[in-house]
Protein backbone atom coordinates (compact mmCIF):
# COMPACT_ATOMS: atom_id res chain seq x y z
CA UNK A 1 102.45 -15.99 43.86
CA UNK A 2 103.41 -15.65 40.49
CA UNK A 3 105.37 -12.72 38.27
CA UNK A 4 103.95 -9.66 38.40
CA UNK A 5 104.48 -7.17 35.73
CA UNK A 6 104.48 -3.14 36.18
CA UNK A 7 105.88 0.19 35.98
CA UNK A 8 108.52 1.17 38.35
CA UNK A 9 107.87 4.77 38.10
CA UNK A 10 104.82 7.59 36.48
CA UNK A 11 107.25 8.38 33.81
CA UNK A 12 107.65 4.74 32.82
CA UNK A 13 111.49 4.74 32.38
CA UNK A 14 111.32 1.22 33.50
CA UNK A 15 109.04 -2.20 33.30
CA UNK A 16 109.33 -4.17 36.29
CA UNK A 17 108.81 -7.57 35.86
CA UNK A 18 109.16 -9.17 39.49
CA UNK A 19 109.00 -13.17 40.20
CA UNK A 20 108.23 -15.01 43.44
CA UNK A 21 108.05 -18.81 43.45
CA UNK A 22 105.80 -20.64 43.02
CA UNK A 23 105.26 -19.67 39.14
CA UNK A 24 105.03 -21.58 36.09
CA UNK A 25 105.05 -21.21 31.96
CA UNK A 26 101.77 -20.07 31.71
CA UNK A 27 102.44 -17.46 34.04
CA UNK A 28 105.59 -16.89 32.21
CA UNK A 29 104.12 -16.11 28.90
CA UNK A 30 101.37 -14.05 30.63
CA UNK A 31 104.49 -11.87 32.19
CA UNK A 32 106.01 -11.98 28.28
CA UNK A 33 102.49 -11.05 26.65
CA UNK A 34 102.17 -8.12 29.13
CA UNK A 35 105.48 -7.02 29.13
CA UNK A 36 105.82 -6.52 25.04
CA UNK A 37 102.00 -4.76 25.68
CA UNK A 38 103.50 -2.23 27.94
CA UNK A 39 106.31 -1.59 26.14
CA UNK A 40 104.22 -0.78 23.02
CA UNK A 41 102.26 1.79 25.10
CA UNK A 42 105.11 4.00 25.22
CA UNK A 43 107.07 6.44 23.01
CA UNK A 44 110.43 6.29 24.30
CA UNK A 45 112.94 3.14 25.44
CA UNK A 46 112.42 2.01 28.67
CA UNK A 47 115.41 -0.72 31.18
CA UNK A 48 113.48 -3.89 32.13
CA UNK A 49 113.96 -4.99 35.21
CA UNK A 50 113.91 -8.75 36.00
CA UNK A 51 113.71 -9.53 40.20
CA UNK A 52 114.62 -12.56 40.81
CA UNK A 53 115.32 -12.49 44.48
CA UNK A 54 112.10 -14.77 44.99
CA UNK A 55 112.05 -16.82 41.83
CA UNK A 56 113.10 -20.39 42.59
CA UNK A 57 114.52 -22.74 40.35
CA UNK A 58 112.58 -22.63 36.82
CA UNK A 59 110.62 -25.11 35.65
CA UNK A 60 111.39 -28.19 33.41
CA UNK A 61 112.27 -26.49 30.12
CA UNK A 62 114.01 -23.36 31.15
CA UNK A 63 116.66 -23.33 28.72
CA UNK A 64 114.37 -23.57 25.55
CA UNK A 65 111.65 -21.26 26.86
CA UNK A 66 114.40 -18.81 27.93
CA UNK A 67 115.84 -19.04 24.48
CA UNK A 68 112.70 -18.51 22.99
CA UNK A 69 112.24 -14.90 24.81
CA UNK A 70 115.76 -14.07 24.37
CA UNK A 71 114.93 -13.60 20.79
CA UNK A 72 112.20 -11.68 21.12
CA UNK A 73 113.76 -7.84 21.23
CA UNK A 74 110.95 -4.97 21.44
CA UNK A 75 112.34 -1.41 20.23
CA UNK A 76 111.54 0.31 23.46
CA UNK A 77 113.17 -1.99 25.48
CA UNK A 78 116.64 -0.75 26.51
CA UNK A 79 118.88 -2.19 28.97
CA UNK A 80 118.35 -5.03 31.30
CA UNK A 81 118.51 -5.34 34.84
CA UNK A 82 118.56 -8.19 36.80
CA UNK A 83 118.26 -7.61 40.62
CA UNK A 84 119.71 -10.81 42.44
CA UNK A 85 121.77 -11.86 45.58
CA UNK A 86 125.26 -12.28 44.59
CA UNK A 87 125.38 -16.28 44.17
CA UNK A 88 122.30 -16.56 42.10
CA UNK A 89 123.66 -13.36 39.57
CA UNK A 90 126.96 -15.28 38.57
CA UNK A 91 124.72 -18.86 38.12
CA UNK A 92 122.83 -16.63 35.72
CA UNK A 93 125.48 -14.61 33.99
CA UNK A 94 127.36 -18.41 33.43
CA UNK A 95 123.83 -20.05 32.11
CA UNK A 96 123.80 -16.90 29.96
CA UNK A 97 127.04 -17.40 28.64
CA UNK A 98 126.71 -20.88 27.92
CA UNK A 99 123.09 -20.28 25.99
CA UNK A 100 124.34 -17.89 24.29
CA UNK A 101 127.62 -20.19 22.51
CA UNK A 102 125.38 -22.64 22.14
CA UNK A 103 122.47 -21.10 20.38
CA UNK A 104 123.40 -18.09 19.07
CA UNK A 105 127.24 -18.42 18.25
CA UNK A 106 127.52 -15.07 20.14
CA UNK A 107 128.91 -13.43 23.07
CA UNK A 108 126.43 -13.14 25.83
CA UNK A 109 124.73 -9.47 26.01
CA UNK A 110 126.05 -7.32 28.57
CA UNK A 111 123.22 -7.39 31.34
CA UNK A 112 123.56 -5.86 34.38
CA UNK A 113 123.34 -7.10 37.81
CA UNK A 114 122.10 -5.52 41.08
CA UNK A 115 121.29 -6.72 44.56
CA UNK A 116 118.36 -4.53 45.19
CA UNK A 117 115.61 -2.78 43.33
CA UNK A 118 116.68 0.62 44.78
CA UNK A 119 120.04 -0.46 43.13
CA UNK A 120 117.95 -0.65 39.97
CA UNK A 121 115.78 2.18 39.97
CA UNK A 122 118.94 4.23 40.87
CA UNK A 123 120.55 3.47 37.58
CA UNK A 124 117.38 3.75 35.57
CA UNK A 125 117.36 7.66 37.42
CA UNK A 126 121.01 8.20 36.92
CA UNK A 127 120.33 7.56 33.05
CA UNK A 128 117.82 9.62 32.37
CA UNK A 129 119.29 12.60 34.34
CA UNK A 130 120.54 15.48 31.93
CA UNK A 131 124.39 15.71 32.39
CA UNK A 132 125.59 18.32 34.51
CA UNK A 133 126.90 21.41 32.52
């Protein structure tokens, strides 16, 4: 299985990054290598989206290897979204939180949380639609 990494649309308003147990840190960093790669390719800021319906529990390590990408920011990266049931979106919002104090002194960013990917891509469309006049 693994993370995939991709496009959710021909425009390229968003990078869809999408997990499904079992994975591990070398596919991880693969999804991270690729990821910062795609986002260079474009011109414009694009959301991330992070499914992790599928993931799993991470492996040993999680918090230091999450830490470690948290502080990577790419310029064409915009907002993230994490599509998740319910349960497993407030475990990550609190293990957000908590990183956050504890390594960076900060509040935690303000991600946002879906339940499905058409949730996602909706938002992504919704932004990038000229307001009405």
């Amino acid at each position: 299985m693994g993370i995939t990494v991709g496009w959710g649309d021909a425009a390229c308003r968003s990078l869809v990054v999408t997990f499904a147990r079992p994975w591990n840190w070398t596919d991880f960093q693969a999804a991270v290598d690729q990821m910062l790669v795609q986002a260079s390719s474009i011109n414009h800021r694009a959301d991330l989206i992070l499914d992790i319906r599928q993931a799993g529990f991470p492996p040993e390590g999680a918090m230091r290897r999450f830490r470690d990408v948290s502080e990577t920011e790419h310029p064409n990266i915009d907002r993230i979204i994490y599509v998740a049931p319910r349960p497993l979106a407030q475990f990550v919002k609190s293990i957000n939180a908590l990183m956050s104090a504890a390594f960076f002194g900060h509040r935690a960013p303000g991600f946002i949380f879906v339940t499905t990917p058409e949730e996602a891509q909706a938002l992504v469309l919704n932004k990038s639609q000229p307001a009405a006049s």
